[in-house]
PDB file of N, CA and C in Angstrom:
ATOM      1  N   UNK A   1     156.844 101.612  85.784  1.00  0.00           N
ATOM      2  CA  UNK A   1     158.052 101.823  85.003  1.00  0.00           C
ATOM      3  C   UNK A   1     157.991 103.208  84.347  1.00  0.00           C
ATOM      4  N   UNK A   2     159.229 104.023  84.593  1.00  0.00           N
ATOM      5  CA  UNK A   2     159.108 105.066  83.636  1.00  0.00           C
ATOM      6  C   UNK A   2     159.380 105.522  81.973  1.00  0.00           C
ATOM      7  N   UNK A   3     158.314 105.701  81.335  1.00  0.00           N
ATOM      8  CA  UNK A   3     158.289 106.322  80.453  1.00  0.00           C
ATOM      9  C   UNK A   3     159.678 106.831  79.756  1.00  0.00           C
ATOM     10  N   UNK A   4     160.588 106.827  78.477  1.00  0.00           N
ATOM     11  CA  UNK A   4     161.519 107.341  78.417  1.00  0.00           C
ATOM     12  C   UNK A   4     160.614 107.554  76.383  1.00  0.00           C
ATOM     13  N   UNK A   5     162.160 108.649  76.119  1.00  0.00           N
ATOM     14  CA  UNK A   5     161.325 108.948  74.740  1.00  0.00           C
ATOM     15  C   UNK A   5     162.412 109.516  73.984  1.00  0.00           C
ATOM     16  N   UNK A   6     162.402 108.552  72.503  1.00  0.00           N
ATOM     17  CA  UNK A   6     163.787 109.238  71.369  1.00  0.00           C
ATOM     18  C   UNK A   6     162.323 110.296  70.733  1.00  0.00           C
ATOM     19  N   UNK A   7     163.341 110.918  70.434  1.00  0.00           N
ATOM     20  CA  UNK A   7     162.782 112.401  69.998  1.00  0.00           C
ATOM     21  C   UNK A   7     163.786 112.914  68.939  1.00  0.00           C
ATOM     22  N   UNK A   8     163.071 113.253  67.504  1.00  0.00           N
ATOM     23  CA  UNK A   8     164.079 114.006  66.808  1.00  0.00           C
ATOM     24  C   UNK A   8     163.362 115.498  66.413  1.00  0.00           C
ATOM     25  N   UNK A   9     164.544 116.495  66.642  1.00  0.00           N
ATOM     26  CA  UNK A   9     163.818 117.825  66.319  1.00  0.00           C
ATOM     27  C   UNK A   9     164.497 118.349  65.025  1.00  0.00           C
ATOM     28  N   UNK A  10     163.332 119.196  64.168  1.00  0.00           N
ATOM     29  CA  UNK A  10     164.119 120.250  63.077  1.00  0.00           C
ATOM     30  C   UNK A  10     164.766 121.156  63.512  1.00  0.00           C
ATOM     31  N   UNK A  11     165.761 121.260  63.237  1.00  0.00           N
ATOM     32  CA  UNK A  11     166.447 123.015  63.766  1.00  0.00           C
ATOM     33  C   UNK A  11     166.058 123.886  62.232  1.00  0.00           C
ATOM     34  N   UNK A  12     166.748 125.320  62.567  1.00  0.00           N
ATOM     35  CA  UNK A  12     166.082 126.322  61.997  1.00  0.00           C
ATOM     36  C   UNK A  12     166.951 126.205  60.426  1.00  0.00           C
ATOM     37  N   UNK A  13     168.238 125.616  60.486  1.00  0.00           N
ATOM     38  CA  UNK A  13     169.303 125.711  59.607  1.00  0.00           C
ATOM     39  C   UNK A  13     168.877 124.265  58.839  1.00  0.00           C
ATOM     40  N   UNK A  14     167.483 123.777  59.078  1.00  0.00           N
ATOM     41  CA  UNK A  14     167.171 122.339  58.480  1.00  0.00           C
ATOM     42  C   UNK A  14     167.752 120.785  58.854  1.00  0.00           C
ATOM     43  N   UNK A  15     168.462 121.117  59.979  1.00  0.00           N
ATOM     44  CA  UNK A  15     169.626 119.597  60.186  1.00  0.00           C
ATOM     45  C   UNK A  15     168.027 119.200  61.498  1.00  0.00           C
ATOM     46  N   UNK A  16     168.969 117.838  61.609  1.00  0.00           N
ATOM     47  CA  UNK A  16     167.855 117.182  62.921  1.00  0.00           C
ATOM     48  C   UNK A  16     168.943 116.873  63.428  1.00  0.00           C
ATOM     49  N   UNK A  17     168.226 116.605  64.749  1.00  0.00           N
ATOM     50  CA  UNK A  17     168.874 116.247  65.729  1.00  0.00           C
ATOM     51  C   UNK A  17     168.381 115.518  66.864  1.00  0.00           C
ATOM     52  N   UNK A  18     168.796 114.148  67.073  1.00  0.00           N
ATOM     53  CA  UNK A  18     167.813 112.741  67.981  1.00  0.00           C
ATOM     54  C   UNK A  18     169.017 113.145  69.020  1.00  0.00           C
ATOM     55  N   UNK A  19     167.421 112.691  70.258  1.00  0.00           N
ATOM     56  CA  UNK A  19     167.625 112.820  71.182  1.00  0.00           C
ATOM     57  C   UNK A  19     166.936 111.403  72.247  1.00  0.00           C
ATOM     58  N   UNK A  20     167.022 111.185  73.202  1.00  0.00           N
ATOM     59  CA  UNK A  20     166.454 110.602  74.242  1.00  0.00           C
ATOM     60  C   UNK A  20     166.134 111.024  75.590  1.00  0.00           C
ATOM     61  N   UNK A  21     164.832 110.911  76.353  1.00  0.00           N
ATOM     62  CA  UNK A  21     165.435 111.283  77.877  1.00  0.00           C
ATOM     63  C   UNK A  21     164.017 110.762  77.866  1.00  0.00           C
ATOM     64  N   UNK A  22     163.698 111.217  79.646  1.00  0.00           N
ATOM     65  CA  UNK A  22     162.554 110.524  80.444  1.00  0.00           C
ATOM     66  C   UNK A  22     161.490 111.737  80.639  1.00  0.00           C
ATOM     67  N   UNK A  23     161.956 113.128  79.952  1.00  0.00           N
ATOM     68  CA  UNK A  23     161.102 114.002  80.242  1.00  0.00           C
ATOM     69  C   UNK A  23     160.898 114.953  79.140  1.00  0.00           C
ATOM     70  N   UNK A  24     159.996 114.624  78.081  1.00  0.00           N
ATOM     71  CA  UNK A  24     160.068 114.999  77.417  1.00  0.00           C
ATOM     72  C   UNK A  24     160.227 116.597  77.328  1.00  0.00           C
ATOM     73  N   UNK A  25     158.632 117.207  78.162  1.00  0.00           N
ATOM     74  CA  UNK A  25     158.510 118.221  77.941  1.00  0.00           C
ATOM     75  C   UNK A  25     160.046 118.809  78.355  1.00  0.00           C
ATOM     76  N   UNK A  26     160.113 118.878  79.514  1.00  0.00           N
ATOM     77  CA  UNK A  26     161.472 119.288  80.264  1.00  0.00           C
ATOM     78  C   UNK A  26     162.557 119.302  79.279  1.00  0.00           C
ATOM     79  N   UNK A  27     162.613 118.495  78.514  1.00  0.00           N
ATOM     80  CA  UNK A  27     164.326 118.540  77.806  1.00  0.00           C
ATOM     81  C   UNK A  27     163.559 119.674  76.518  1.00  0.00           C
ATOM     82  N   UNK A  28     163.074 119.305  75.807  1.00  0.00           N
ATOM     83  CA  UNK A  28     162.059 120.264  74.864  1.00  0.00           C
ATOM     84  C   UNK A  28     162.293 122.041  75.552  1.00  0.00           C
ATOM     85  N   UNK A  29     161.949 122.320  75.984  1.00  0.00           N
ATOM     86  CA  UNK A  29     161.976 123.045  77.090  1.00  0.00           C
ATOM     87  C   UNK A  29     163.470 123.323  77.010  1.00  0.00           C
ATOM     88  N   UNK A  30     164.312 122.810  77.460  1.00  0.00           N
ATOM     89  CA  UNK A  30     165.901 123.389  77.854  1.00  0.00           C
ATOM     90  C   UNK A  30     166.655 123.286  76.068  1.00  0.00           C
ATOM     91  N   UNK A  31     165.965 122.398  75.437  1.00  0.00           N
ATOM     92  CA  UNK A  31     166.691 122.834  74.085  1.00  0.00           C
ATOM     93  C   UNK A  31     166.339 124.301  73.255  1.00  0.00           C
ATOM     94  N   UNK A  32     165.183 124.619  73.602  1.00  0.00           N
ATOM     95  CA  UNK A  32     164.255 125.692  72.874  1.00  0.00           C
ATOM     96  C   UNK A  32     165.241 126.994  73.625  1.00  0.00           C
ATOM     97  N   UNK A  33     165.350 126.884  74.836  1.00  0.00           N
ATOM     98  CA  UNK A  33     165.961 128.036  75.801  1.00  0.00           C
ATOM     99  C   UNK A  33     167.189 128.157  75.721  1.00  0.00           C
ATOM    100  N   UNK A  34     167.809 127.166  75.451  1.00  0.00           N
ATOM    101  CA  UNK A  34     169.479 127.050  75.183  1.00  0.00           C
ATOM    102  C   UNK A  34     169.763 126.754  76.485  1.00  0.00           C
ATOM    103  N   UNK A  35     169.324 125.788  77.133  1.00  0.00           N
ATOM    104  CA  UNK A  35     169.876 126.145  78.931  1.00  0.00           C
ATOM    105  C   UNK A  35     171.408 125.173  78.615  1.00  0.00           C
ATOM    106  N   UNK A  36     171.730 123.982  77.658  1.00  0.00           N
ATOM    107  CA  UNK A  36     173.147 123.986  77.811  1.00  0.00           C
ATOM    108  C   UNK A  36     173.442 124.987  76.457  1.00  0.00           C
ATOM    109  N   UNK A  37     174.098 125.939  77.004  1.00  0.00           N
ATOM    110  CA  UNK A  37     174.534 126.628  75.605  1.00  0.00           C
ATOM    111  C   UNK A  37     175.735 126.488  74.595  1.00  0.00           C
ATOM    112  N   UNK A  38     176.487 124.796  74.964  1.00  0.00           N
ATOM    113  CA  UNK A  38     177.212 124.193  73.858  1.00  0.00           C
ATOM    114  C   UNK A  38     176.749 123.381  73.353  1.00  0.00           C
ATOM    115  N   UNK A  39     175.065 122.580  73.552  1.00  0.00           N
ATOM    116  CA  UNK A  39     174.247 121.997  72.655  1.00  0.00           C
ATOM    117  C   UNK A  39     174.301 122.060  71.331  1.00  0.00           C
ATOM    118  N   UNK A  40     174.264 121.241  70.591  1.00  0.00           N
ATOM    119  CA  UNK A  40     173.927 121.146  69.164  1.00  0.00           C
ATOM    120  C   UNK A  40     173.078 122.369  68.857  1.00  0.00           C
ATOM    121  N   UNK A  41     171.886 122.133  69.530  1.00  0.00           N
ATOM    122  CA  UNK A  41     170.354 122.833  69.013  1.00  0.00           C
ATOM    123  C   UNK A  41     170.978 124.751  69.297  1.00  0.00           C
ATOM    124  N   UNK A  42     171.628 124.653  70.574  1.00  0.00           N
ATOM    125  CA  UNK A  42     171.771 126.009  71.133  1.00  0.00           C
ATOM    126  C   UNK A  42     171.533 127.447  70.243  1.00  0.00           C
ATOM    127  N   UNK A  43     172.407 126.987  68.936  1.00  0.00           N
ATOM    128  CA  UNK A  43     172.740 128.135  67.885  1.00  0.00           C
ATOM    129  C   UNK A  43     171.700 127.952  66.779  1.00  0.00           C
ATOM    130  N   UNK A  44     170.958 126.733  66.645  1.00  0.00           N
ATOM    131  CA  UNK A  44     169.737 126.613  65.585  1.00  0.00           C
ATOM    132  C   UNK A  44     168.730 126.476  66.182  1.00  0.00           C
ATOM    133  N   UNK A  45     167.981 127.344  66.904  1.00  0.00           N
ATOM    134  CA  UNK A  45     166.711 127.511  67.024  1.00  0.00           C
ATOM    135  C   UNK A  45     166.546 128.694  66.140  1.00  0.00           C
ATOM    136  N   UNK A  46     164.688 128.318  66.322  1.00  0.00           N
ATOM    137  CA  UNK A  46     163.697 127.929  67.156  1.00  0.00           C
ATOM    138  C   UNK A  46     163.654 126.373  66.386  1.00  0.00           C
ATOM    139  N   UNK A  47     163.326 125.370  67.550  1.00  0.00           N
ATOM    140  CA  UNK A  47     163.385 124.327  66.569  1.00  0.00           C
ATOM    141  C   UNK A  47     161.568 123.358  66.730  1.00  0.00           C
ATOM    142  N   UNK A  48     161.582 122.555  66.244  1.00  0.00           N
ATOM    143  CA  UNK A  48     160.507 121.582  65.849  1.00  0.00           C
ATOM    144  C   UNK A  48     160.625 120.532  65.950  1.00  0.00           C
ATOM    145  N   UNK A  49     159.882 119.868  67.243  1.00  0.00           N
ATOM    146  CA  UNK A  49     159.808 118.483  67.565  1.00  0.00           C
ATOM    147  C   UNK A  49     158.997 117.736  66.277  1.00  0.00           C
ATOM    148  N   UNK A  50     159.595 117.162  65.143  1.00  0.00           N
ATOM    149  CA  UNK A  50     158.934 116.543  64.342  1.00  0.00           C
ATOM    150  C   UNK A  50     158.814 114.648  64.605  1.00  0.00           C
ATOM    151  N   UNK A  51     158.993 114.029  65.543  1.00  0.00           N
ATOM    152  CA  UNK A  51     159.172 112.786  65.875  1.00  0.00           C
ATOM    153  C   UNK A  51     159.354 112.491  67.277  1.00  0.00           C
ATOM    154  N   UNK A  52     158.681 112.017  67.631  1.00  0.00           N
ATOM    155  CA  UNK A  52     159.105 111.211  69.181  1.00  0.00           C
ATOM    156  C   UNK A  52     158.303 109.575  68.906  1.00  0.00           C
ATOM    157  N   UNK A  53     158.780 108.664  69.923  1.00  0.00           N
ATOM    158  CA  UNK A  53     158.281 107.784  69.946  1.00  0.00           C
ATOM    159  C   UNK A  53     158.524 107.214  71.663  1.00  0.00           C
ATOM    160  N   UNK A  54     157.877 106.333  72.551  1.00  0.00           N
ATOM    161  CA  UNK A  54     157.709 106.566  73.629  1.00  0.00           C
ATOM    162  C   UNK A  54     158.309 104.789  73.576  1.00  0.00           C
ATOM    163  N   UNK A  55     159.229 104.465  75.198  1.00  0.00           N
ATOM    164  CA  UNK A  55     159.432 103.220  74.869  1.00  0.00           C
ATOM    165  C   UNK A  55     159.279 103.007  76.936  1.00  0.00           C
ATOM    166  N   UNK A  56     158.947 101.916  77.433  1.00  0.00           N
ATOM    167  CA  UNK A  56     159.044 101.705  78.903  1.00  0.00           C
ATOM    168  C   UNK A  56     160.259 101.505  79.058  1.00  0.00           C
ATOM    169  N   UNK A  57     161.412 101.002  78.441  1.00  0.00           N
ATOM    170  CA  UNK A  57     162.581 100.640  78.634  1.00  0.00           C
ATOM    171  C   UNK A  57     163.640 101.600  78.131  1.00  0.00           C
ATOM    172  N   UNK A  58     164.517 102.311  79.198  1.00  0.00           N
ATOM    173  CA  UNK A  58     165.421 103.006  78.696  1.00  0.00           C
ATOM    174  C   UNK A  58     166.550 102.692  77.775  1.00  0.00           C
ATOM    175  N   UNK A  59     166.754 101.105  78.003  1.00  0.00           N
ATOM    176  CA  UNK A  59     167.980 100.984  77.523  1.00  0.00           C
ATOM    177  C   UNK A  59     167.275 100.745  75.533  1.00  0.00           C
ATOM    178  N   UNK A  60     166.167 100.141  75.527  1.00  0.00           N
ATOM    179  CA  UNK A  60     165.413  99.921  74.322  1.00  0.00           C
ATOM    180  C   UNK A  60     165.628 101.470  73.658  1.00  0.00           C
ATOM    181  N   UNK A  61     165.358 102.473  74.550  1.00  0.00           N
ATOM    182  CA  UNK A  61     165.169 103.675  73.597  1.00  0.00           C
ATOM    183  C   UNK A  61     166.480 103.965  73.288  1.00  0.00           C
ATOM    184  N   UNK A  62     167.808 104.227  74.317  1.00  0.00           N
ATOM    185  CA  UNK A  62     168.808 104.523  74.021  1.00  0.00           C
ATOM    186  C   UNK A  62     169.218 104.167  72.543  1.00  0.00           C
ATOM    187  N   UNK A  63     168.883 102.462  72.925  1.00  0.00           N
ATOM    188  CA  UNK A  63     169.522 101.957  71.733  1.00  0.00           C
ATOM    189  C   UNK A  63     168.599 101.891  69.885  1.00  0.00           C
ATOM    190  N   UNK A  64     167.677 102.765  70.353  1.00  0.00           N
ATOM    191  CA  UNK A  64     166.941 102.812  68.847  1.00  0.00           C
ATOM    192  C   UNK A  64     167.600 104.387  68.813  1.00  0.00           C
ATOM    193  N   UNK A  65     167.787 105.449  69.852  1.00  0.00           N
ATOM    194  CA  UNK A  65     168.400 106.707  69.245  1.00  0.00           C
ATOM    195  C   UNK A  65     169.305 106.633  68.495  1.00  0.00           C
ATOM    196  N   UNK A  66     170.360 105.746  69.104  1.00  0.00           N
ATOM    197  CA  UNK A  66     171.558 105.640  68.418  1.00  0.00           C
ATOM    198  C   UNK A  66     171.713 105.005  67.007  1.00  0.00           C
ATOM    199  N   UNK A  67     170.746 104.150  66.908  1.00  0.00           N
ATOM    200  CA  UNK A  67     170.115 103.354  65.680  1.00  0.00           C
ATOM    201  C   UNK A  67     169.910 104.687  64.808  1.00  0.00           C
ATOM    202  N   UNK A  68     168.943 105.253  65.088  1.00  0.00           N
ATOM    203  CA  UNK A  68     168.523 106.673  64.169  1.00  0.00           C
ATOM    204  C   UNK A  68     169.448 107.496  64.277  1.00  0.00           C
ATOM    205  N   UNK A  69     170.339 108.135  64.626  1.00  0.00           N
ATOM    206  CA  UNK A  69     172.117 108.506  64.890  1.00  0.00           C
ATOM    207  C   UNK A  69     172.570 108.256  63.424  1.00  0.00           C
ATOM    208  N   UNK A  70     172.355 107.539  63.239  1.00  0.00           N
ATOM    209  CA  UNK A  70     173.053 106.845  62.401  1.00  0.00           C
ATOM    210  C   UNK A  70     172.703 107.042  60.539  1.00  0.00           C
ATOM    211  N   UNK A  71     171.034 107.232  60.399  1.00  0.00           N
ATOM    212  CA  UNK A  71     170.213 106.777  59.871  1.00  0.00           C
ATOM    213  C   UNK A  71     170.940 108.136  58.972  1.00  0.00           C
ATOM    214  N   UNK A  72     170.775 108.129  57.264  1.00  0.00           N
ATOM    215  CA  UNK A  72     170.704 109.130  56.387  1.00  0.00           C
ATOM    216  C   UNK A  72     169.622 109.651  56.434  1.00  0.00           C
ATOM    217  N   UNK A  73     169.759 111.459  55.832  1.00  0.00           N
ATOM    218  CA  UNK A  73     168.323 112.038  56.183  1.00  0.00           C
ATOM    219  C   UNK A  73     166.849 111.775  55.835  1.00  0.00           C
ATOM    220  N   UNK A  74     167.563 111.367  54.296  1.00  0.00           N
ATOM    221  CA  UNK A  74     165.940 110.430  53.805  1.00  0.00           C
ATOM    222  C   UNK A  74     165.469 109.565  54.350  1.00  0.00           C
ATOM    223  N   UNK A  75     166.148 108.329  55.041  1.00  0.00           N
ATOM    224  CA  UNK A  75     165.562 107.222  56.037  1.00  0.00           C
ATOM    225  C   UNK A  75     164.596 108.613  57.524  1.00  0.00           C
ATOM    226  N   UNK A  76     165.528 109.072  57.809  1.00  0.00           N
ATOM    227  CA  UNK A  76     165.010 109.890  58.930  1.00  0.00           C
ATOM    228  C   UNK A  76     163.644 110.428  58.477  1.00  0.00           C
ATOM    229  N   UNK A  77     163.674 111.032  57.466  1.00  0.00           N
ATOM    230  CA  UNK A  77     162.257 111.761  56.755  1.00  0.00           C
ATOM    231  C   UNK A  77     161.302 111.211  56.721  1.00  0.00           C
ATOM    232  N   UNK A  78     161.714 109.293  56.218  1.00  0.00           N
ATOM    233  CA  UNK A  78     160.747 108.708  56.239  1.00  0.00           C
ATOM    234  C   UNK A  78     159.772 108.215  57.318  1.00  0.00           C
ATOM    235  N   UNK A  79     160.712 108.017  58.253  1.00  0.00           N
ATOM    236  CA  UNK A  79     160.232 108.108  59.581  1.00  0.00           C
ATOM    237  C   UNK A  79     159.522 108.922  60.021  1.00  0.00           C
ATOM    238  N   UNK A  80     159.676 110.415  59.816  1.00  0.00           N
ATOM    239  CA  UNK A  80     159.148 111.638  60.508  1.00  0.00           C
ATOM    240  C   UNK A  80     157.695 111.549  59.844  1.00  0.00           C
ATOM    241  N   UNK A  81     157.629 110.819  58.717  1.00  0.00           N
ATOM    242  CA  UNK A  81     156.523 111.344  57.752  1.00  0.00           C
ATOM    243  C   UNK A  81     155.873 109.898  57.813  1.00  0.00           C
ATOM    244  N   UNK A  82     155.553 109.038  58.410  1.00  0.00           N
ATOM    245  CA  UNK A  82     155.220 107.864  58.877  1.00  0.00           C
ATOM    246  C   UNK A  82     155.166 107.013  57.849  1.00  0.00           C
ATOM    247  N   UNK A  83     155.851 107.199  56.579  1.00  0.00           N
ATOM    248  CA  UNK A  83     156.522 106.315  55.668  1.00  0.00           C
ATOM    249  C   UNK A  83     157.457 104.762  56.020  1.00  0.00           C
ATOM    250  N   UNK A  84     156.726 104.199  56.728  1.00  0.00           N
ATOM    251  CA  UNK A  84     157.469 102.941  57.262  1.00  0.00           C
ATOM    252  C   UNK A  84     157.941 101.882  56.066  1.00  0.00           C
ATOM    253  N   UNK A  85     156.799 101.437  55.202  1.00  0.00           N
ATOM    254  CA  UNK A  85     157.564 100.670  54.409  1.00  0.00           C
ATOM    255  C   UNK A  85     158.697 101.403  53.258  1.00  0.00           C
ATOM    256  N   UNK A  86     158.690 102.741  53.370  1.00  0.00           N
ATOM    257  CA  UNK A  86     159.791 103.031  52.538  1.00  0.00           C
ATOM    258  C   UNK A  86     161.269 102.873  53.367  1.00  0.00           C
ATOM    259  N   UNK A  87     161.325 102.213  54.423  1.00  0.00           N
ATOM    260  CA  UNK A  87     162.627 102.180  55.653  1.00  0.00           C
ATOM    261  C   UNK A  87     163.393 101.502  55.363  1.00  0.00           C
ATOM    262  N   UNK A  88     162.973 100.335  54.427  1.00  0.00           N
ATOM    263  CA  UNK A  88     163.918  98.842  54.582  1.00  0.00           C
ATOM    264  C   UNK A  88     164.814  99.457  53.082  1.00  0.00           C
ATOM    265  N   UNK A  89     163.943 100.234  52.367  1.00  0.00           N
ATOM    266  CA  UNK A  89     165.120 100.300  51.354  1.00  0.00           C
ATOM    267  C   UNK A  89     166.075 101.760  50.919  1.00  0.00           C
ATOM    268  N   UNK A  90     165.122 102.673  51.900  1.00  0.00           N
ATOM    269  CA  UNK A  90     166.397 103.272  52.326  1.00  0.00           C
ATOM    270  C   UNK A  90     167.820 102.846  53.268  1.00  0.00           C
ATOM    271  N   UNK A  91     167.466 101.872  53.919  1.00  0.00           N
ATOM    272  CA  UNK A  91     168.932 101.363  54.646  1.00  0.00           C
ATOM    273  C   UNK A  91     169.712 100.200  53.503  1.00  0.00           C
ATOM    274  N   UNK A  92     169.615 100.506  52.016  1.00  0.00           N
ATOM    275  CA  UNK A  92     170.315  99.379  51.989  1.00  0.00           C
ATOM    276  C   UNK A  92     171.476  99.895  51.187  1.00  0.00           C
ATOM    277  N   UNK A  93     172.651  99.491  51.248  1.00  0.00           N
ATOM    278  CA  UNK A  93     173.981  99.932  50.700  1.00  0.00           C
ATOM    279  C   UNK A  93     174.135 100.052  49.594  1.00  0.00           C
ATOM    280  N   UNK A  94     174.848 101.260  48.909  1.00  0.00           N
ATOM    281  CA  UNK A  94     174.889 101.419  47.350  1.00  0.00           C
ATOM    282  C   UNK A  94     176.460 101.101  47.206  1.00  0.00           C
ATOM    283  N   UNK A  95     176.612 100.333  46.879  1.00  0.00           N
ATOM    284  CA  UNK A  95     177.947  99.983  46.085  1.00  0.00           C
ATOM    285  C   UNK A  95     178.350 100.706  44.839  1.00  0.00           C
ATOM    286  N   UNK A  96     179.978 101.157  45.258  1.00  0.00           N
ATOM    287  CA  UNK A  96     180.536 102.071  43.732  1.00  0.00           C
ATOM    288  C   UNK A  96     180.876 101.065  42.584  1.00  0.00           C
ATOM    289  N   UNK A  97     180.654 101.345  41.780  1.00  0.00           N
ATOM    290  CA  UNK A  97     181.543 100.349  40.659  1.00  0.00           C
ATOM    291  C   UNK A  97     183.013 100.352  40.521  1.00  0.00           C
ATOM    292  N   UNK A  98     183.810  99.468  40.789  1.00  0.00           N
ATOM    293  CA  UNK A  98     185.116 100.174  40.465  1.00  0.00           C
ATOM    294  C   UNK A  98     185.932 100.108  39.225  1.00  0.00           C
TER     295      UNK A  98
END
């Protein structure tokens, strides 16, 4: 089975940006170079793979990228910085008072 991998990188302007594919180096590689040059990353390099995680199942990884897609930057941080039990309470909803 092949190998697939969510990956989030720092860009230079501080934003991240998750990704997925089956090759790591290779996509790493075409984001750093700008080979699509309407990419997100294209205009913020040089950037920094700060996170990957490796899954056998593509559709498993897809669907945790999109999971982290999602995620506010502090949940993301925590992740990057292998802060796991701080995860559950960064995802939890702050209600306004009205």
């Amino acid at each position: 089975m092949q190998q697939s991998y969510v990956y989030i990188l720092k860009c230079s302007d501080n934003s991240y940006y998750t990704g997925v594919t089956s090759k790591l180096e290779q996509r790493l590689f075409q984001h750093n170079t700008a080979f699509y040059p309407d990419c997100y990353t294209a205009s913020r390099r040089p950037l920094e793979l700060v996170f990957y995680a490796e899954f056998t199942d593509i559709n498993l990884a897809i669907e945790k990228e999109k999971q982290i897609k999602k995620w506010s930057r502090a949940k993301k941080e925590a992740l990057i910085n292998d802060d796991y039990e701080a995860l559950p309470n960064l995802a939890k909803k702050k209600f306004r008072k009205l």
